[in-house]
N, C-alpha and C. Protein backbone atom coordinates (compact mmCIF):
# COMPACT_ATOMS: atom_id res chain seq x y z
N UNK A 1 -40.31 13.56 -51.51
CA UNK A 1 -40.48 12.99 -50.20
C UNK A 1 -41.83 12.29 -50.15
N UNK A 2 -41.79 11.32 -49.28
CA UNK A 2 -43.04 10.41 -49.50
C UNK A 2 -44.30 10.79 -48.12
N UNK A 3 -45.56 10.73 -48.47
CA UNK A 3 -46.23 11.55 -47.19
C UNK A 3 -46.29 10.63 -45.72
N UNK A 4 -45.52 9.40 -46.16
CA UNK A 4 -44.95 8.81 -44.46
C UNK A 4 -44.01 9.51 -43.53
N UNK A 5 -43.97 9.80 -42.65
CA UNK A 5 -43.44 10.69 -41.65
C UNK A 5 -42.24 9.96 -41.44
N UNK A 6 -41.23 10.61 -41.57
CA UNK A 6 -39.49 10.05 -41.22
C UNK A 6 -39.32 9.76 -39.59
N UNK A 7 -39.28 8.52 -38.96
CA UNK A 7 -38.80 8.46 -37.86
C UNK A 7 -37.76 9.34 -37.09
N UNK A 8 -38.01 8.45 -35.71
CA UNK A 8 -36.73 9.42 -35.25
C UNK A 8 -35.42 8.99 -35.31
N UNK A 9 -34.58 9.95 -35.22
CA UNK A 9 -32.75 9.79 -35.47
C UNK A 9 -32.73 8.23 -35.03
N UNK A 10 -33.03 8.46 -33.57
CA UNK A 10 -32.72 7.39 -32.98
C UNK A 10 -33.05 5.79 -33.18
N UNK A 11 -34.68 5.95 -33.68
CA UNK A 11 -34.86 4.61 -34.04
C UNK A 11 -34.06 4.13 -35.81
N UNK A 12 -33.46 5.44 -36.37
CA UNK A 12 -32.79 5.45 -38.10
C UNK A 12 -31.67 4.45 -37.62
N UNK A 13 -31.08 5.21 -36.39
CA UNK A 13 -29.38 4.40 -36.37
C UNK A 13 -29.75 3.34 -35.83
N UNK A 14 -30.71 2.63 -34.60
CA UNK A 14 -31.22 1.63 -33.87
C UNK A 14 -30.85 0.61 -35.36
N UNK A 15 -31.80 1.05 -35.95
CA UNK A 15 -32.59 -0.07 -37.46
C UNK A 15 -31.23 -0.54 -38.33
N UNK A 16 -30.17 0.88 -38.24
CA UNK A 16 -28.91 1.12 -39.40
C UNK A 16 -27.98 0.32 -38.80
N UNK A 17 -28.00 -0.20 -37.28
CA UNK A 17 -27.16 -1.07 -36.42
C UNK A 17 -27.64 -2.08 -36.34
N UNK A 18 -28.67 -2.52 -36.33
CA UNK A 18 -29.51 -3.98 -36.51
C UNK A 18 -29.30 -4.12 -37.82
N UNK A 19 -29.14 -3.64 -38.65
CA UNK A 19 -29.57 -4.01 -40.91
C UNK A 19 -30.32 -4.26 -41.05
N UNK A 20 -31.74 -4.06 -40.18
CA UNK A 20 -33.18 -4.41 -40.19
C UNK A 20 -34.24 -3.33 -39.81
N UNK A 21 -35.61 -3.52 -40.13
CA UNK A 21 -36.16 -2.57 -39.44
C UNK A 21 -37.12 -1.45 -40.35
N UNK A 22 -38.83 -1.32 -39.74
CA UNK A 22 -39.05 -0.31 -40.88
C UNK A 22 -38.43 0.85 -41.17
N UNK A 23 -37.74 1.42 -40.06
CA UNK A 23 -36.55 2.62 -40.18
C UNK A 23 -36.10 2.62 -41.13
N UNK A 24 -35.25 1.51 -41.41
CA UNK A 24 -34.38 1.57 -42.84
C UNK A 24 -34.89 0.89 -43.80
N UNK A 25 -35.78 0.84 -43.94
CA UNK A 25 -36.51 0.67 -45.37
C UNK A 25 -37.44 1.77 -45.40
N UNK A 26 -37.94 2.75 -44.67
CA UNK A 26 -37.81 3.91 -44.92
C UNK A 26 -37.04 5.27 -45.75
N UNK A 27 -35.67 4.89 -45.19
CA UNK A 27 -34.62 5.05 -45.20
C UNK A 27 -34.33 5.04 -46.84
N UNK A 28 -34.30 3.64 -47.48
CA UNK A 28 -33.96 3.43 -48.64
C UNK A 28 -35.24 4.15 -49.61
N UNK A 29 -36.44 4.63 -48.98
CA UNK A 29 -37.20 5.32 -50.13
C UNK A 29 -36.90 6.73 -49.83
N UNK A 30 -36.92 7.56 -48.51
CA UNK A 30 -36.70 8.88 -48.13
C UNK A 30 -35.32 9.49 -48.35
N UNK A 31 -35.34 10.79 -49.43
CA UNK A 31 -33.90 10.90 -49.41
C UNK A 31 -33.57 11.79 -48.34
N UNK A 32 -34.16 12.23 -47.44
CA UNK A 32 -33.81 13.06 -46.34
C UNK A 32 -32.95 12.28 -45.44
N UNK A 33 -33.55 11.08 -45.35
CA UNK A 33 -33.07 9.77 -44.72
C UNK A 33 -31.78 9.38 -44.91
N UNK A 34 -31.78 9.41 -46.31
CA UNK A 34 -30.74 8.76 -47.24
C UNK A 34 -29.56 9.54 -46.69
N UNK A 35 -29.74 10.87 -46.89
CA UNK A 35 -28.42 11.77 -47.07
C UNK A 35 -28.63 11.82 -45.29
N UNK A 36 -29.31 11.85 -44.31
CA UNK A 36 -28.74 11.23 -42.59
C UNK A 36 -27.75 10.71 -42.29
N UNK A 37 -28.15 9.27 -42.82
CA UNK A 37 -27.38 8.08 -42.67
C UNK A 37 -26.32 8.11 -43.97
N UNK A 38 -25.78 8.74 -44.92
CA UNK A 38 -24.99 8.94 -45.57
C UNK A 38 -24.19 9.82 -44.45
N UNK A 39 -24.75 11.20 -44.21
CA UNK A 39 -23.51 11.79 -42.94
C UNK A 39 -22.87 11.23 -41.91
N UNK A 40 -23.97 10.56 -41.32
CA UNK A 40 -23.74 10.05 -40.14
C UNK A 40 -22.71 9.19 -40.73
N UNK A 41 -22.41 7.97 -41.72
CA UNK A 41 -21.27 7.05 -42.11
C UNK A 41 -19.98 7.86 -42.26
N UNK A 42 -20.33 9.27 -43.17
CA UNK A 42 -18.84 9.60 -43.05
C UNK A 42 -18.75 10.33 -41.79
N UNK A 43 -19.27 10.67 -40.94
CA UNK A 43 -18.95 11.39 -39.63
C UNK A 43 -18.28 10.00 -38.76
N UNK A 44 -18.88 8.96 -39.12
CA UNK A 44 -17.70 8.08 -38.34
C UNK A 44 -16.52 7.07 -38.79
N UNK A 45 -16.58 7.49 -40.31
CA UNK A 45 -15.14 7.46 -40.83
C UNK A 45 -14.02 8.43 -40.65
N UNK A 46 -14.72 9.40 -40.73
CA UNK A 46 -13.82 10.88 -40.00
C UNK A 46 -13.18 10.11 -38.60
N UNK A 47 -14.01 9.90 -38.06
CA UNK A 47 -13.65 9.95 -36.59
C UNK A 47 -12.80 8.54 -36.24
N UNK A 48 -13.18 7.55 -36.91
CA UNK A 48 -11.92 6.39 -37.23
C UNK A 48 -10.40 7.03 -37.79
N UNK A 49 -10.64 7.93 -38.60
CA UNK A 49 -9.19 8.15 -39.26
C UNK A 49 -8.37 8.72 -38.18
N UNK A 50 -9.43 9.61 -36.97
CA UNK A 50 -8.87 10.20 -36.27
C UNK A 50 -7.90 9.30 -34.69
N UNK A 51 -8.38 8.47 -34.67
CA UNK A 51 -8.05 7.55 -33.47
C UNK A 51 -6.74 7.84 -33.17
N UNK A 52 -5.88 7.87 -32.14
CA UNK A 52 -4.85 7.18 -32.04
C UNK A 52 -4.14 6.19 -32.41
N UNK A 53 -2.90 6.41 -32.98
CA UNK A 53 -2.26 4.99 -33.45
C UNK A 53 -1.80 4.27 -32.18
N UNK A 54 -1.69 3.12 -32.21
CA UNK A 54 -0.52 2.51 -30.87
C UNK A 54 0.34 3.05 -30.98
N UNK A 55 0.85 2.59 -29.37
CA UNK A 55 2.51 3.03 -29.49
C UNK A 55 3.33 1.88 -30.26
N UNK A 56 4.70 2.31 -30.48
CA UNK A 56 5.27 1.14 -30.99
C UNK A 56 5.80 0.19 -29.83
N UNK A 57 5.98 -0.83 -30.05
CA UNK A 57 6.14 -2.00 -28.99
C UNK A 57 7.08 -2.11 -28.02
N UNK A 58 8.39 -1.44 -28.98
CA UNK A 58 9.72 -1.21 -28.09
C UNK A 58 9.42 0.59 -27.58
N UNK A 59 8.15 0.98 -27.00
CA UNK A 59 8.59 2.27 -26.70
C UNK A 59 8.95 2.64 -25.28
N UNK A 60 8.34 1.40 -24.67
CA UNK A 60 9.10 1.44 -22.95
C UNK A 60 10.34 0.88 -23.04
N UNK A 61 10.83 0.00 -23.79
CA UNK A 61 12.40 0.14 -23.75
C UNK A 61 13.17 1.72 -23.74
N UNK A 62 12.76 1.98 -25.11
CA UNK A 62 13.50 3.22 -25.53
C UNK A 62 13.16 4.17 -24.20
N UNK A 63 12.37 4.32 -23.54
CA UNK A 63 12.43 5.47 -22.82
C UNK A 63 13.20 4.91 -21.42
N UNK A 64 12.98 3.53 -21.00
CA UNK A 64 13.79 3.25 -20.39
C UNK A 64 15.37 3.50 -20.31
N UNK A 65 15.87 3.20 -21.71
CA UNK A 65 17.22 3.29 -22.20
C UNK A 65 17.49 5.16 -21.92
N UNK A 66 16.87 5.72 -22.30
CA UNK A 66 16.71 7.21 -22.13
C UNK A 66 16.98 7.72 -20.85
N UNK A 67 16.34 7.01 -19.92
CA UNK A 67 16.37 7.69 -18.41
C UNK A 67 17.44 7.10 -17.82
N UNK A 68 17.70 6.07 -18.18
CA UNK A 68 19.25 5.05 -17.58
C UNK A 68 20.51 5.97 -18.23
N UNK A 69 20.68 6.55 -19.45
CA UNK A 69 21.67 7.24 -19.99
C UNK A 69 21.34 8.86 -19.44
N UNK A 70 20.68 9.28 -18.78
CA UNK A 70 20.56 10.42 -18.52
C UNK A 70 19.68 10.51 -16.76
N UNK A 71 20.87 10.15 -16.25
CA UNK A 71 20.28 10.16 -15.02
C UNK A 71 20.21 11.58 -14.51
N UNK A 72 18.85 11.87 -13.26
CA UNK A 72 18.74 13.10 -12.70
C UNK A 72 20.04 13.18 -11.99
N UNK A 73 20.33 14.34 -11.90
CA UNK A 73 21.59 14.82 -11.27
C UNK A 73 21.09 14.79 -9.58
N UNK A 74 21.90 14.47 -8.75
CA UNK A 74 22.11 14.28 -7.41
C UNK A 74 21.68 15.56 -6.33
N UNK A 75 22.14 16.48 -6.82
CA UNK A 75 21.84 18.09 -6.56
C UNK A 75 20.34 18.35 -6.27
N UNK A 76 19.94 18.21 -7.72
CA UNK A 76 18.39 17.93 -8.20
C UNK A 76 17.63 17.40 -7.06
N UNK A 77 17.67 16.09 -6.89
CA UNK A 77 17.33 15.23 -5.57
C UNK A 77 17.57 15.73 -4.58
N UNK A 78 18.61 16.18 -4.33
CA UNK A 78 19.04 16.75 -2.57
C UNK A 78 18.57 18.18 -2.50
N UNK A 79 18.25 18.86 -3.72
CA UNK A 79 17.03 20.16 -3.01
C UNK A 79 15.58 19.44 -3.19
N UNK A 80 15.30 18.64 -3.99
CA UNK A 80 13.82 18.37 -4.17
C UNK A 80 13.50 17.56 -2.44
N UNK A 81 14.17 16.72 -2.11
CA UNK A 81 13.89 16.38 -0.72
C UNK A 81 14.34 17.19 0.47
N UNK A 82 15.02 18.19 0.29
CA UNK A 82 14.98 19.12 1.26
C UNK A 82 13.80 20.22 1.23
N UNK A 83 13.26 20.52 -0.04
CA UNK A 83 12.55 21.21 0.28
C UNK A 83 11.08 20.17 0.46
N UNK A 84 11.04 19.17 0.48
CA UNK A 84 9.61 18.56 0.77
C UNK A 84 10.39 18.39 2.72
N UNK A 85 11.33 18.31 2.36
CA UNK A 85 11.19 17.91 4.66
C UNK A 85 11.07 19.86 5.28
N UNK A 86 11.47 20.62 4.17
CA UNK A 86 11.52 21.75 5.24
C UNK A 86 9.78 22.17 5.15
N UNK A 87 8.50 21.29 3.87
CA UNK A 87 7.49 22.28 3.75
C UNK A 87 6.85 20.88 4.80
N UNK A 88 7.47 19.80 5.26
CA UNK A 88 6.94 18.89 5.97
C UNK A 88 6.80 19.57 7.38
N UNK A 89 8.42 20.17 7.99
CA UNK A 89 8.64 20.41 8.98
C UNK A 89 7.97 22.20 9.28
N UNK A 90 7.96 22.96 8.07
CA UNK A 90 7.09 24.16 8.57
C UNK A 90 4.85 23.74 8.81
N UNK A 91 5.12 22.94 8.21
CA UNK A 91 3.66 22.43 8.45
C UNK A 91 3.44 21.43 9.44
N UNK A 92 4.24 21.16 10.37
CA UNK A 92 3.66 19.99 11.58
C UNK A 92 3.91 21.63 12.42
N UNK A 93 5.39 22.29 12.48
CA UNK A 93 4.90 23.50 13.56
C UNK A 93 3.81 24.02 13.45
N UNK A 94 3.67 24.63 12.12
CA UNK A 94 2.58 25.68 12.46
C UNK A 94 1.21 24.87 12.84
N UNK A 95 1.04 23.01 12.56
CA UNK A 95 0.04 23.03 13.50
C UNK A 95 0.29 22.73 14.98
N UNK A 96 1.52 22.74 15.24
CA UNK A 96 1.76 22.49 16.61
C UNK A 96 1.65 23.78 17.18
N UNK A 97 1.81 24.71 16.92
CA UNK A 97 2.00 26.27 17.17
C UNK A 97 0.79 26.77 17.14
N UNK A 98 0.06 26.62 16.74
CA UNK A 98 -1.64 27.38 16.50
C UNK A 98 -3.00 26.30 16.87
N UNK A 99 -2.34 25.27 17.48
CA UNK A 99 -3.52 24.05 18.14
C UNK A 99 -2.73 24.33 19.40
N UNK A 100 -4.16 24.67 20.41
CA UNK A 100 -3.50 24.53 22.22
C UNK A 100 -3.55 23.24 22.24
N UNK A 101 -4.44 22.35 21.94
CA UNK A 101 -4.45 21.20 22.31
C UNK A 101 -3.47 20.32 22.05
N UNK A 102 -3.10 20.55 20.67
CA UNK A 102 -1.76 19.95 20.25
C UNK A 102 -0.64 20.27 21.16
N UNK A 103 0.03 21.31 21.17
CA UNK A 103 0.94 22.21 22.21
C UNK A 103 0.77 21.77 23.59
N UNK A 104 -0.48 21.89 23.94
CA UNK A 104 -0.41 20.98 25.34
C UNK A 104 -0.09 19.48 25.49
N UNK A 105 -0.43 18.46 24.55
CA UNK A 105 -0.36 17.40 24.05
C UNK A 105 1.19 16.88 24.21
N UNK A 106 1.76 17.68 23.25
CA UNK A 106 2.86 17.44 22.89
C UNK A 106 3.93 17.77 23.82
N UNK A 107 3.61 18.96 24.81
CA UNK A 107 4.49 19.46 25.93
C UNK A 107 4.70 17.98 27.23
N UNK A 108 3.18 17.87 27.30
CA UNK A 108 2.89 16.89 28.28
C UNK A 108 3.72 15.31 27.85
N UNK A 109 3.81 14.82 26.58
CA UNK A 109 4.47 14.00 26.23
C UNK A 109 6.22 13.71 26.27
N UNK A 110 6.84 15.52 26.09
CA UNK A 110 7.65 15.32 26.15
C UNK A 110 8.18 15.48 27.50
N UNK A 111 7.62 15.77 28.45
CA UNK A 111 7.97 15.87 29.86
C UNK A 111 8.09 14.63 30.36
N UNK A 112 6.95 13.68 29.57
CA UNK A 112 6.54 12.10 30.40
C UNK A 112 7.82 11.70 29.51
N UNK A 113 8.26 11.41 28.54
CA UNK A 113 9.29 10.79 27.93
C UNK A 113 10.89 11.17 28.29
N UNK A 114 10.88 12.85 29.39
CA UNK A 114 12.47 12.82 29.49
C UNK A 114 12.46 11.79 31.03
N UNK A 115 11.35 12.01 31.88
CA UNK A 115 11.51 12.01 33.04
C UNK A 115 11.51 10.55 33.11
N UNK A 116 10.80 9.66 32.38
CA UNK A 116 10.95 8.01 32.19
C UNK A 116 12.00 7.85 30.83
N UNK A 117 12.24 8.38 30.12
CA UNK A 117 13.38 8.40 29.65
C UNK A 117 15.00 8.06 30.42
N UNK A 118 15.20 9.10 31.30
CA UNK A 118 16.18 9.23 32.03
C UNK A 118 16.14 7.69 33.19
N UNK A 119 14.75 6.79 33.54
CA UNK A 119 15.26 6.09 34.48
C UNK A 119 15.69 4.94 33.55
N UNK A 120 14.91 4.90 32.17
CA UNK A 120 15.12 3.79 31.48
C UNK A 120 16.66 4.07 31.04
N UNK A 121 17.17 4.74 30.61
CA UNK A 121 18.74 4.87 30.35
C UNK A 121 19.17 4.39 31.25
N UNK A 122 19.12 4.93 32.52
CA UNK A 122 20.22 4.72 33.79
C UNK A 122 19.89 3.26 34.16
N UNK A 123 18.61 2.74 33.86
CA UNK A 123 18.72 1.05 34.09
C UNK A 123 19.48 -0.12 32.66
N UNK A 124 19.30 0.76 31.60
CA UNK A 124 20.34 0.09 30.76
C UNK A 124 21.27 0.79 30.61
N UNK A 125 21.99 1.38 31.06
CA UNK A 125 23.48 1.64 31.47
C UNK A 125 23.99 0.77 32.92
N UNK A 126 23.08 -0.06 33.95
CA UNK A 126 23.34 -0.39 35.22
C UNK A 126 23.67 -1.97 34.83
N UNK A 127 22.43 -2.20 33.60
CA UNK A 127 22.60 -3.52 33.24
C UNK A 127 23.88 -3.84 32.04
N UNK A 128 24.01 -2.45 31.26
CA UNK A 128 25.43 -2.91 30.02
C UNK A 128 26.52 -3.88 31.07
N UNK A 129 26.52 -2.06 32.43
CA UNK A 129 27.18 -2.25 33.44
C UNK A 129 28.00 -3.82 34.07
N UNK A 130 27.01 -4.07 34.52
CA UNK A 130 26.90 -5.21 34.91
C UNK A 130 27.07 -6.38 34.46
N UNK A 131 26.61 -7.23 33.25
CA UNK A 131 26.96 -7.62 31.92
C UNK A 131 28.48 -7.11 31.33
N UNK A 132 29.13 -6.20 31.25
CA UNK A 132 30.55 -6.00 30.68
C UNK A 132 31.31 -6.64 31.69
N UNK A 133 31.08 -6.28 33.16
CA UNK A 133 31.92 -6.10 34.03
C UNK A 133 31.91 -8.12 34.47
N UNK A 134 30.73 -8.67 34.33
CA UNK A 134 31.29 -10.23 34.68
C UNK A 134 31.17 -11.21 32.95
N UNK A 135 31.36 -10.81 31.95
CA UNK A 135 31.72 -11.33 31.27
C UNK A 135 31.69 -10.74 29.65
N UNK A 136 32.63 -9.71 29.91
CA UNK A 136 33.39 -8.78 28.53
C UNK A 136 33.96 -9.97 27.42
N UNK A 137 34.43 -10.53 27.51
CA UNK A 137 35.05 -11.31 27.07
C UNK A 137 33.59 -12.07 25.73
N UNK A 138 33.14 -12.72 26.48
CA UNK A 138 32.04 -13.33 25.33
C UNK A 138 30.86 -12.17 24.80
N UNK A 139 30.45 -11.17 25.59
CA UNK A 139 29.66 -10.42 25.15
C UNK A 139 30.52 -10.02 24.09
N UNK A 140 31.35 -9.73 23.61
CA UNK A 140 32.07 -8.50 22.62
C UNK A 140 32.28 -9.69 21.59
N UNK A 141 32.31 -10.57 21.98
CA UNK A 141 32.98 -11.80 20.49
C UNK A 141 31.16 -12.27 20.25
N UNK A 142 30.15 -12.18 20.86
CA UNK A 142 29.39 -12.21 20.27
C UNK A 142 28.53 -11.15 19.66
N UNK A 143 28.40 -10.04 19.43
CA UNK A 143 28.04 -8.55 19.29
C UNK A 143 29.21 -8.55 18.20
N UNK A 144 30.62 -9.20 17.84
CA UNK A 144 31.06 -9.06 16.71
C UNK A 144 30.79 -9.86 16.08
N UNK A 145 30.43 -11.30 16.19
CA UNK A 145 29.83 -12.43 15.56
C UNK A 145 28.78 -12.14 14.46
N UNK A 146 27.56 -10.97 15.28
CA UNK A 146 26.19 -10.88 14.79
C UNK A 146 26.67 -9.80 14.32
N UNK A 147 27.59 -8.89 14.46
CA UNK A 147 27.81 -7.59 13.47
C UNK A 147 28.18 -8.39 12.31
N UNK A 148 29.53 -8.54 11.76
CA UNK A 148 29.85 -9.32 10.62
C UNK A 148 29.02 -10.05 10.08
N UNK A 149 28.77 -11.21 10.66
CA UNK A 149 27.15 -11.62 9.80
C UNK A 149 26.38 -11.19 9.04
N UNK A 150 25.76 -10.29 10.47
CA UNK A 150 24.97 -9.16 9.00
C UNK A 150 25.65 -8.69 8.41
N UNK A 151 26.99 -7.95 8.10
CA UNK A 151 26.99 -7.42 7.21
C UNK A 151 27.88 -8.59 5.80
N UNK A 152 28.01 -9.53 6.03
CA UNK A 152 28.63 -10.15 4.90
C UNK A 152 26.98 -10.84 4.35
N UNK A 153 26.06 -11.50 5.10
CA UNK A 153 24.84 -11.60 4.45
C UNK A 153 24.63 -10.75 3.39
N UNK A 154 24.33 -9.39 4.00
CA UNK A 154 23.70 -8.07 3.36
C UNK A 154 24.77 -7.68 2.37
N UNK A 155 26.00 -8.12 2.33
CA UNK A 155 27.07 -8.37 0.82
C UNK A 155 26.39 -9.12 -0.29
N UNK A 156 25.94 -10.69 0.53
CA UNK A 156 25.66 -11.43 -0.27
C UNK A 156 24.55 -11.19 -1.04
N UNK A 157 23.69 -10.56 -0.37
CA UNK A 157 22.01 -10.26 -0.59
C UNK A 157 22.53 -9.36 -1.97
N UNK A 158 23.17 -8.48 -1.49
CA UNK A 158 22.98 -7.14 -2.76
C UNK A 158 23.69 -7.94 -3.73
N UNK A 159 24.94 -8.31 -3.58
CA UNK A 159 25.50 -9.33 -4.97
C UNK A 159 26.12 -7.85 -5.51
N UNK A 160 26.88 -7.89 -6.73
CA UNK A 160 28.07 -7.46 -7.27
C UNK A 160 26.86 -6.44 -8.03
N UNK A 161 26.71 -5.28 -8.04
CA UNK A 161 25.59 -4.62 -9.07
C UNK A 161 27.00 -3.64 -9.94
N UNK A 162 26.35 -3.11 -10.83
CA UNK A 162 27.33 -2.27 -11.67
C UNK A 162 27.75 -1.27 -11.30
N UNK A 163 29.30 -1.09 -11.79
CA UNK A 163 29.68 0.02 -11.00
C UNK A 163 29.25 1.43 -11.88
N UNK A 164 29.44 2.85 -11.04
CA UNK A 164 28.87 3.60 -11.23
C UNK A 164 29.18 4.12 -12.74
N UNK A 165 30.19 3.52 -13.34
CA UNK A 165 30.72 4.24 -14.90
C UNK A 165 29.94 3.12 -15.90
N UNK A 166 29.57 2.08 -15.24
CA UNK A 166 28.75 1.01 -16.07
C UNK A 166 27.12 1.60 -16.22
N UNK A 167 26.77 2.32 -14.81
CA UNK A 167 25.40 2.80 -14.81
C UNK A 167 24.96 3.78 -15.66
């Protein structure tokens, strides 16, 4: 070993990443140095070998193709969304149930909504009323006009998709 003092790590790799530097011409006389920056190279060949490979290119096809041939069963779905509306619906009670403010809130709302509820019905039931009774005839051929419509549009919109033994 030579009686020049070996830098630090940091300025060895600084110098070993530049290819310049008294560091590494240090380096090339100190073998303490030497065998450093010898580890340190294979410590990050190690760690290259280790990387991840890519995926292969077609691998979102294939898993696509996978989930299209193996659809979740229907069952599956109809408890998984029942039990998210029943942990929806035990969690709005219990904060409706254990907040006064809420409980009062909500009492007071639904009192204001039957009692104006009930006049707004009985004024569109006075007006259907009224409206059927002097001209049934065009109201109903137009209310079937705009029914059919939409729904032969909303034919057209969706278009012919595959049937369920094709899916």
């Amino acid at each position: 070993m030579t009686s020049v003092e070996c830098p630090d790590l940091e300025d060895l790799f600084n110098a070993l990443e530049a290819g310049e530097g008294s560091a590494l011409e240090h380096a090339g006389q100190c073998p303490l140095c030497t065998a450093i920056i010898e580890e340190h190279r294979l410590l990050e060949q190690d760690l290259y070998r280790l990387a991840d490979p890519l995926p292969p290119p077609d691998l979102v096809h294939k898993v696509m193709a996978r989930v299209a041939a193996e659809p979740t069963p229907a069952r599956r779905e109809l408890v998984t969304g029942l039990s998210i509306l029943a942990a929806s619906v035990v969690a709005g009670l219990g904060l409706l149930l254990f907040s006064d403010a809420a409980l009062s809130g909500a009492s007071t709302s639904l009192a204001r909504l039957v009692v104006d509820g009930t006049a707004l019905f009985e004024a569109l039931l006075s007006g259907a009323h009224a409206l059927w009774s002097t001209a049934a005839g065009p109201v109903a051929a137009l209310l079937s006009l705009i029914l059919f419509s939409s729904l032969f549009a909303l034919k057209r919109l969706a278009g012919t998709g595959p049937t369920p033994s094709e899916a």
